[in-house]
PDB file of N, CA and C in Angstrom:
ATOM      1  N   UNK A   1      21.297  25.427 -10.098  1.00  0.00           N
ATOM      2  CA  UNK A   1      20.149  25.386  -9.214  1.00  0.00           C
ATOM      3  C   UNK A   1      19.002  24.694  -9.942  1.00  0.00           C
ATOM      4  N   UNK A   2      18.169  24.043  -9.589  1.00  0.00           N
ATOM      5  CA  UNK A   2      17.199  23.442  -9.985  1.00  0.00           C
ATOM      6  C   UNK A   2      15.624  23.268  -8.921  1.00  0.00           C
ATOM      7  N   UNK A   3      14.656  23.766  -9.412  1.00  0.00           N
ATOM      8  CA  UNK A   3      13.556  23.574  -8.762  1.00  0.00           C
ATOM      9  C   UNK A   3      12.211  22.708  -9.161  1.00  0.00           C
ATOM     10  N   UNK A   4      11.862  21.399  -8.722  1.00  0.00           N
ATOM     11  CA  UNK A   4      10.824  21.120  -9.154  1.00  0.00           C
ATOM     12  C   UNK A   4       9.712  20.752  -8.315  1.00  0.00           C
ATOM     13  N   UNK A   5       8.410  20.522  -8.478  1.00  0.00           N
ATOM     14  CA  UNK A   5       7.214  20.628  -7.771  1.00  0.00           C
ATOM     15  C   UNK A   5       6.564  19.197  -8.482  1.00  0.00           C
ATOM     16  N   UNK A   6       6.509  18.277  -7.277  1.00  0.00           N
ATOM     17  CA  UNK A   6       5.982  17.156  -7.747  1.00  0.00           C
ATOM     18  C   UNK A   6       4.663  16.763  -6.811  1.00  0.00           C
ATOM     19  N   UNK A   7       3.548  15.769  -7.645  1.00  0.00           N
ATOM     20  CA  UNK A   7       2.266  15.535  -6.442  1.00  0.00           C
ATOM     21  C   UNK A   7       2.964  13.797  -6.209  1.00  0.00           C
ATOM     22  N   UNK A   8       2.461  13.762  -4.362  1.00  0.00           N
ATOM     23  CA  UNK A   8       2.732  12.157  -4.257  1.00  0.00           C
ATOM     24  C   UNK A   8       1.245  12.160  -3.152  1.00  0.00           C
ATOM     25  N   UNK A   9       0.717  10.728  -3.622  1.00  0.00           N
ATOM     26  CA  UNK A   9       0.412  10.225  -2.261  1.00  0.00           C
ATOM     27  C   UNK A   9       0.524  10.468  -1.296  1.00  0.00           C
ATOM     28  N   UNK A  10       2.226  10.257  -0.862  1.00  0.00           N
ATOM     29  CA  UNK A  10       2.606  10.281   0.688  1.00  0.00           C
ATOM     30  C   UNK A  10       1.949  11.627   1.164  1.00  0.00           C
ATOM     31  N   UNK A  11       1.757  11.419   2.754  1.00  0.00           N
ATOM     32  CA  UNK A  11       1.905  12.634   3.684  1.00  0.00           C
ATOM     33  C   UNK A  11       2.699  13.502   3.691  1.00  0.00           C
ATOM     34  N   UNK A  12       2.773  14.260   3.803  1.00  0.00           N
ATOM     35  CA  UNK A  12       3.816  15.533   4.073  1.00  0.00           C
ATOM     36  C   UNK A  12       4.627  14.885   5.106  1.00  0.00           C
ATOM     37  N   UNK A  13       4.181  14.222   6.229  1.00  0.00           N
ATOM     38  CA  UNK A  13       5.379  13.468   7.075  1.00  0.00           C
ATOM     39  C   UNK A  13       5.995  13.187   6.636  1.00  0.00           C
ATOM     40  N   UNK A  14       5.421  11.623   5.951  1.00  0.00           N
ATOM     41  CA  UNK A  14       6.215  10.751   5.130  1.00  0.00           C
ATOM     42  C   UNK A  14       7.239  11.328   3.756  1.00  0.00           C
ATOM     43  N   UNK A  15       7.057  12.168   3.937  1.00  0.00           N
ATOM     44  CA  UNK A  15       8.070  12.681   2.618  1.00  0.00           C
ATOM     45  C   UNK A  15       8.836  13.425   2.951  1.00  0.00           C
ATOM     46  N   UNK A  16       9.058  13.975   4.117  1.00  0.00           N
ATOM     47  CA  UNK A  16      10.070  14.660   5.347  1.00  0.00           C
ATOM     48  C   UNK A  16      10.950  13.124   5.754  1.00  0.00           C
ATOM     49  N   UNK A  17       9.974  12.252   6.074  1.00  0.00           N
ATOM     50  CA  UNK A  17      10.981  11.141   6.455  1.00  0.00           C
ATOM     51  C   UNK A  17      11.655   9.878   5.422  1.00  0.00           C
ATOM     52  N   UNK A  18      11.039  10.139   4.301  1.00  0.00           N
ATOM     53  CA  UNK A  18      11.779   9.352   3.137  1.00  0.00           C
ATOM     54  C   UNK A  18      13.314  10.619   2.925  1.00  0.00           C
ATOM     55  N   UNK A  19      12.977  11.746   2.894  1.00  0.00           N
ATOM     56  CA  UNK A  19      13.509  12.602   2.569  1.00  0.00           C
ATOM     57  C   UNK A  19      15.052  12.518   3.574  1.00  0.00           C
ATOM     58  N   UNK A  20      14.945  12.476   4.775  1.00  0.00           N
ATOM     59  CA  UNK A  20      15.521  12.170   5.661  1.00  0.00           C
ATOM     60  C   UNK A  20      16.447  10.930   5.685  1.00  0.00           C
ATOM     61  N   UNK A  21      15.905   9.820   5.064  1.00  0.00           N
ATOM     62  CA  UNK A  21      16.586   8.491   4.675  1.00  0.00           C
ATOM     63  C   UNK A  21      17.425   8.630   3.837  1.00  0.00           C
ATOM     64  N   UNK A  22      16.857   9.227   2.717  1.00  0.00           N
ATOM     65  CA  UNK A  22      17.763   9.367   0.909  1.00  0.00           C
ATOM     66  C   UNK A  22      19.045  10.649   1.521  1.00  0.00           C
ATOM     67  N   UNK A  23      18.687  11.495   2.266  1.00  0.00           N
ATOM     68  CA  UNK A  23      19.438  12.612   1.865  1.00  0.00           C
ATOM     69  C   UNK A  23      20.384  12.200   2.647  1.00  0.00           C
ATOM     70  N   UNK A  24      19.681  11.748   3.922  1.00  0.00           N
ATOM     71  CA  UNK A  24      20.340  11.971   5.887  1.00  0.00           C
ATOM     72  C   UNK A  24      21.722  10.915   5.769  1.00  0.00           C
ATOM     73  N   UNK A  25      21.946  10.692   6.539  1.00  0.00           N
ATOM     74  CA  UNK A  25      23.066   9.597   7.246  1.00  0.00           C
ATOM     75  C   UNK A  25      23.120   7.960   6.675  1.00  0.00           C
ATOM     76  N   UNK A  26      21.627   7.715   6.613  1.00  0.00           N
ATOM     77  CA  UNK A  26      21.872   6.508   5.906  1.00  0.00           C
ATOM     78  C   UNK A  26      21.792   6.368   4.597  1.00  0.00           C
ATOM     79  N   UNK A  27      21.650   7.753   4.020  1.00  0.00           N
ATOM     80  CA  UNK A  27      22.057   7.920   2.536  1.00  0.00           C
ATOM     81  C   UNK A  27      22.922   8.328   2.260  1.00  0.00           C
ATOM     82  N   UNK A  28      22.321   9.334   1.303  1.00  0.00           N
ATOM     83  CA  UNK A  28      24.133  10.300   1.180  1.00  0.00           C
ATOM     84  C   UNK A  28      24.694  11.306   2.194  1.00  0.00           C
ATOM     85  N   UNK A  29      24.282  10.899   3.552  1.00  0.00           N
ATOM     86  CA  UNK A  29      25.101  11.619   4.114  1.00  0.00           C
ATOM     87  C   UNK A  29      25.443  12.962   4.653  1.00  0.00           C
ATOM     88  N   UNK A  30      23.955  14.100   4.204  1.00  0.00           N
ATOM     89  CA  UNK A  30      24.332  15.185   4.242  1.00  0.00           C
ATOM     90  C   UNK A  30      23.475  16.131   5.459  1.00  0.00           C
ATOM     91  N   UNK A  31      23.974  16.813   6.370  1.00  0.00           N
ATOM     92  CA  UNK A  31      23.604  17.190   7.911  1.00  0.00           C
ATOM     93  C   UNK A  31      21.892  17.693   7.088  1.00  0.00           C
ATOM     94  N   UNK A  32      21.020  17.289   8.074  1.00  0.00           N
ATOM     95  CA  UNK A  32      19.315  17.748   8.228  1.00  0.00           C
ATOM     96  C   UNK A  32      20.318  19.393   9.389  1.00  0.00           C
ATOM     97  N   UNK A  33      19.926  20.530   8.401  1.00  0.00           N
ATOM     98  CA  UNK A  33      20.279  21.736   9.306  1.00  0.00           C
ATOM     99  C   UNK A  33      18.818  22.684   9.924  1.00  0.00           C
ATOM    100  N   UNK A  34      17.463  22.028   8.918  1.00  0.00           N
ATOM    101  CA  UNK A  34      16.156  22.234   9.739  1.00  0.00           C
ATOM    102  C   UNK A  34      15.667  21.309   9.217  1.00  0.00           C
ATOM    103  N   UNK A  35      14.313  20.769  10.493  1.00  0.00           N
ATOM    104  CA  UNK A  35      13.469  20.258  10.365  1.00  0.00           C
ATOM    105  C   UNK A  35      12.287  20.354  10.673  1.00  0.00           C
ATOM    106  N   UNK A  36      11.640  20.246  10.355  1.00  0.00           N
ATOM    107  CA  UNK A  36       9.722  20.279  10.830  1.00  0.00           C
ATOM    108  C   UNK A  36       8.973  18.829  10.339  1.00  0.00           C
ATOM    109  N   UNK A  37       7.322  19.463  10.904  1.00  0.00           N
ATOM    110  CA  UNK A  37       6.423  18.616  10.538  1.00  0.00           C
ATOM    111  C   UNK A  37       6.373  17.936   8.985  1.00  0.00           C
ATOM    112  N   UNK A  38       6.808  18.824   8.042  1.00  0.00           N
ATOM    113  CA  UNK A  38       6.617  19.242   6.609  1.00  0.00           C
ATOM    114  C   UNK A  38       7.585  19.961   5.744  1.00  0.00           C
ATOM    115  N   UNK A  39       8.642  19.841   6.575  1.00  0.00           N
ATOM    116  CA  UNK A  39      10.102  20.344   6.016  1.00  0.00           C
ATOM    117  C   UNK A  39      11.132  20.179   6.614  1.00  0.00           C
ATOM    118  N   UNK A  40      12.060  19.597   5.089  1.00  0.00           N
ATOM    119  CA  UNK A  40      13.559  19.429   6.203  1.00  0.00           C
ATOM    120  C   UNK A  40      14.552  20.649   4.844  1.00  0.00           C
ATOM    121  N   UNK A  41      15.739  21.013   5.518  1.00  0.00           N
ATOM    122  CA  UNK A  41      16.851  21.461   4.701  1.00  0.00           C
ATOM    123  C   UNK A  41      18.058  20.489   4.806  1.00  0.00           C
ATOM    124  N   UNK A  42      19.334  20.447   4.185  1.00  0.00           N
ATOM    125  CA  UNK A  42      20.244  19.358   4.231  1.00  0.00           C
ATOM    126  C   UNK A  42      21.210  20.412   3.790  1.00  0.00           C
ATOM    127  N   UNK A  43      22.336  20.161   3.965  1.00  0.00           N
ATOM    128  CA  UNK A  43      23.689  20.865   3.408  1.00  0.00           C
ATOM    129  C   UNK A  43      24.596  20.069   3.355  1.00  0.00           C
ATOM    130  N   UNK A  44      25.612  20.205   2.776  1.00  0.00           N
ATOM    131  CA  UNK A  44      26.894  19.155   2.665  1.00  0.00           C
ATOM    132  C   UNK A  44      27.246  18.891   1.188  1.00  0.00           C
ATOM    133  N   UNK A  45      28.310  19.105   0.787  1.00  0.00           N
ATOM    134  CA  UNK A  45      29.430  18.138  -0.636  1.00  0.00           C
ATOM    135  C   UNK A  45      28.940  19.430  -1.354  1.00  0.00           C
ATOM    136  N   UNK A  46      29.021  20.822  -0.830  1.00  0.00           N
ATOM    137  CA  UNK A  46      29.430  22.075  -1.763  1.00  0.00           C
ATOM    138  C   UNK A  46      28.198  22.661  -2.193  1.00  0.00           C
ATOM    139  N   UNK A  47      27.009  22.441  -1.680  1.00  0.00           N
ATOM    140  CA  UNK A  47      25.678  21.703  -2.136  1.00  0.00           C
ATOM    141  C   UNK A  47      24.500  22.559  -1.328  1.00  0.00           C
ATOM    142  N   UNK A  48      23.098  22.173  -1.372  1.00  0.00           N
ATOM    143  CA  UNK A  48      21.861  21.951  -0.122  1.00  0.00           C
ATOM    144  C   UNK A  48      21.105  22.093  -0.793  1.00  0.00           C
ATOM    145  N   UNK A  49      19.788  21.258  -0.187  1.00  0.00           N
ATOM    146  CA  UNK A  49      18.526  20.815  -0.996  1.00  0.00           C
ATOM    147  C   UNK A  49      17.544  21.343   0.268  1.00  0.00           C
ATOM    148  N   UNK A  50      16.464  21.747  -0.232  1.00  0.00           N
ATOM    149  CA  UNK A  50      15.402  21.960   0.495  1.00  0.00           C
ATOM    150  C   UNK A  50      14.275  21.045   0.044  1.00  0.00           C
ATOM    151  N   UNK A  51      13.319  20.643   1.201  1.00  0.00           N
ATOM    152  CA  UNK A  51      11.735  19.885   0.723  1.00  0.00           C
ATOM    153  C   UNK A  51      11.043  20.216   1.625  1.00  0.00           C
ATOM    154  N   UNK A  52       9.984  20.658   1.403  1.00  0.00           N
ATOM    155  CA  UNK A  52       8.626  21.170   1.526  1.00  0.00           C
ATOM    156  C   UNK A  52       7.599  20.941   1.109  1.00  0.00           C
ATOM    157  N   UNK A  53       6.878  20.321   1.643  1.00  0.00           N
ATOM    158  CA  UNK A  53       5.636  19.385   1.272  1.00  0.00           C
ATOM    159  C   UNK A  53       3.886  20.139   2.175  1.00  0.00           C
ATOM    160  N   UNK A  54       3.164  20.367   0.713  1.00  0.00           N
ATOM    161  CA  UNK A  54       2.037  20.570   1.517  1.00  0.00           C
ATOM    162  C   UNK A  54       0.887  19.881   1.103  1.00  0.00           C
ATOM    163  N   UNK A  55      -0.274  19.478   2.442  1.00  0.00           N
ATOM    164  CA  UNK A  55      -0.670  18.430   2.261  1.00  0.00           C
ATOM    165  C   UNK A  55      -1.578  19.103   1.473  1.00  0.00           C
ATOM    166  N   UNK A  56      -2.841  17.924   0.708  1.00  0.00           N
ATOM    167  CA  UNK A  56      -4.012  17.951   0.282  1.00  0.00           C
ATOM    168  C   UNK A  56      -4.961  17.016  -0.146  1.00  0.00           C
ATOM    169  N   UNK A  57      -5.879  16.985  -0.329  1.00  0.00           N
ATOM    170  CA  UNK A  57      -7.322  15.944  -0.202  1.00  0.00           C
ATOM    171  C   UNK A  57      -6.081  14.594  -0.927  1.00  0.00           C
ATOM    172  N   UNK A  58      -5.152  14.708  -1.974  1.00  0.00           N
ATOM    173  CA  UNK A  58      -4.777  13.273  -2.222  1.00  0.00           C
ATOM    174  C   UNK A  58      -3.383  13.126  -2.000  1.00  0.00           C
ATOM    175  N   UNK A  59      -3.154  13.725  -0.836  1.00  0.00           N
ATOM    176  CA  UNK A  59      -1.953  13.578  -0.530  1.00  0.00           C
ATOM    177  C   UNK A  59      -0.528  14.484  -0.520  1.00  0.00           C
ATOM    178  N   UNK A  60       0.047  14.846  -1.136  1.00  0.00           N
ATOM    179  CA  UNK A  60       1.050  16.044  -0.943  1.00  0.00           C
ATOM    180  C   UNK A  60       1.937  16.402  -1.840  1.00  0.00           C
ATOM    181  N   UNK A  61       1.146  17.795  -2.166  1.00  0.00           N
ATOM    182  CA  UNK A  61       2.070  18.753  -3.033  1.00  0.00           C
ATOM    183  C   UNK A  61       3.986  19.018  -2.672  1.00  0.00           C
ATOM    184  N   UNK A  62       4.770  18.729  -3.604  1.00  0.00           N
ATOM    185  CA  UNK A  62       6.158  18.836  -2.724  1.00  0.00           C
ATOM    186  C   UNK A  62       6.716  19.818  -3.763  1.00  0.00           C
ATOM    187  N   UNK A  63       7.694  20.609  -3.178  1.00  0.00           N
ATOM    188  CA  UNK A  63       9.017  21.551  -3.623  1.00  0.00           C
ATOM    189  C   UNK A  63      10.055  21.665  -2.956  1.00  0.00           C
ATOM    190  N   UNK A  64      10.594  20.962  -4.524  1.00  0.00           N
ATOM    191  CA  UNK A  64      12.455  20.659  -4.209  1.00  0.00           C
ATOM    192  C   UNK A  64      12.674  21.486  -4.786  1.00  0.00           C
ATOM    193  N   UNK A  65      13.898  21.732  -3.916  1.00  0.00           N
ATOM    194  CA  UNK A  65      14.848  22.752  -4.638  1.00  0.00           C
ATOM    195  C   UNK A  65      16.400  22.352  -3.950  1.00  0.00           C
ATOM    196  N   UNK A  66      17.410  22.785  -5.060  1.00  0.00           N
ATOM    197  CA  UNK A  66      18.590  22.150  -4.861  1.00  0.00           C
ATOM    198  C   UNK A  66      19.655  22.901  -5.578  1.00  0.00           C
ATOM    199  N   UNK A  67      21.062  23.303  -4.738  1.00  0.00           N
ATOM    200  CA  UNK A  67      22.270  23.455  -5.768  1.00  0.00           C
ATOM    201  C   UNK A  67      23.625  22.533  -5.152  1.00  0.00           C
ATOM    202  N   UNK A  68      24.053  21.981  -6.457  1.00  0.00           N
ATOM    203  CA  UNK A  68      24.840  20.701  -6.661  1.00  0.00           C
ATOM    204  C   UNK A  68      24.205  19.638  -6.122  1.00  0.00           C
ATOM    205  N   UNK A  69      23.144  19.203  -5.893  1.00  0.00           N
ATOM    206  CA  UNK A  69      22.506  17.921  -5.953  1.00  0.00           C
ATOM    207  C   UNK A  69      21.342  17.501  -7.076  1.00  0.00           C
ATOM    208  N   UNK A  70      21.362  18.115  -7.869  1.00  0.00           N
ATOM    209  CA  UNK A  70      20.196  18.196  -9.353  1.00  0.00           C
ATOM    210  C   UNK A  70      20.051  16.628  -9.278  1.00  0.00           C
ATOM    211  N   UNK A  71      20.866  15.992  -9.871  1.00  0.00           N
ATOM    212  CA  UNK A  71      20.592  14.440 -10.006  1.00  0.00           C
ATOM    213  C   UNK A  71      20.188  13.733  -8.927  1.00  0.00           C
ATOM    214  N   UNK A  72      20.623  13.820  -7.468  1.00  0.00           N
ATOM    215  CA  UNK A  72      20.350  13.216  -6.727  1.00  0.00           C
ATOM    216  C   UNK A  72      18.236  13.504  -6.280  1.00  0.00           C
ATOM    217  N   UNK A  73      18.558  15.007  -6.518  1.00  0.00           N
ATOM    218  CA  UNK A  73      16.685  15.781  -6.358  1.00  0.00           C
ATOM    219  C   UNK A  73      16.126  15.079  -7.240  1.00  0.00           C
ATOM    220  N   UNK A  74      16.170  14.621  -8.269  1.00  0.00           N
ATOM    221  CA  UNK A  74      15.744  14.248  -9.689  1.00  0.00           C
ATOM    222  C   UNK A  74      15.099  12.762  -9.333  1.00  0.00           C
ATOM    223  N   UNK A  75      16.528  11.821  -8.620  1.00  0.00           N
ATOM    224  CA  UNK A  75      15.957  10.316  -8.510  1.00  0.00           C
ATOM    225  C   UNK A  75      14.898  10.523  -7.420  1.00  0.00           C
ATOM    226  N   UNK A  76      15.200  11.525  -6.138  1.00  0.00           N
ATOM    227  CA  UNK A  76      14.048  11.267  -4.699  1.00  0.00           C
ATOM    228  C   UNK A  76      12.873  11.796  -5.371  1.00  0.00           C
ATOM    229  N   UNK A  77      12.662  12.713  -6.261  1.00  0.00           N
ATOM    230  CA  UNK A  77      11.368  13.007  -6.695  1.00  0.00           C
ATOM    231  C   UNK A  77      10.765  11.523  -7.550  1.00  0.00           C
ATOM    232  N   UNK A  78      11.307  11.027  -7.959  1.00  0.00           N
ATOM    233  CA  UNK A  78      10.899   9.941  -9.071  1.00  0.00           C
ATOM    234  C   UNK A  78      10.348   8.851  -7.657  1.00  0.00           C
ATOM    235  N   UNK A  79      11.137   8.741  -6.388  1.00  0.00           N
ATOM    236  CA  UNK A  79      10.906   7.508  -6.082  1.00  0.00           C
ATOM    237  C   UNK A  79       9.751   7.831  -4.580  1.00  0.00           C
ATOM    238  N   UNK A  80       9.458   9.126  -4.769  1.00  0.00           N
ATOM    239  CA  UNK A  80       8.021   9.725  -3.744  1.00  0.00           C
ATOM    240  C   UNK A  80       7.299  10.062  -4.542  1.00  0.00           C
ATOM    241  N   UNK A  81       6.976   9.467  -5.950  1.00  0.00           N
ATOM    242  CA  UNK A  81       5.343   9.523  -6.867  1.00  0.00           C
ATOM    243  C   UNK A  81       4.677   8.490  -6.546  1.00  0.00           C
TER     244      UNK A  81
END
């Protein structure tokens, strides 16, 4: 299991919907089983990652959390700073 808390720019949208790209269908593939304004969950390959993003004056506080996707959580945090 792995949990980390990163600050980005993006909106809390926008990091639901990057999130959605990397994880979803046209990434790796793995079912969105909730979604919101400011949060999606994903499951699939033995696995599930959660993101949760809250906004603030520069943009949005996020927390990942993940088991059997560590590496994959690792690159989407690097590429929503």
């Amino acid at each position: 299991m792995l949990k980390l808390n990163v600050r980005t720019r993006r909106s809390p949208a926008d990091v639901v919907k990057k999130a959605l790209e990397f994880f979803g269908a046209g990434g790796y593939g793995l079912k969105a089983t909730q979604q919101g304004d400011t949060c999606v969950s994903f499951e699939g390959g033995g696995g599930d990652i959660t993101v949760i993003a809250y906004a603030d004056n520069e943009g949005a506080s996020v927390d990942l959390e993940t088991r059997e996707w560590e590496h994959q959580l690792r690159e989407f945090a690097r590429k929503i700073k």
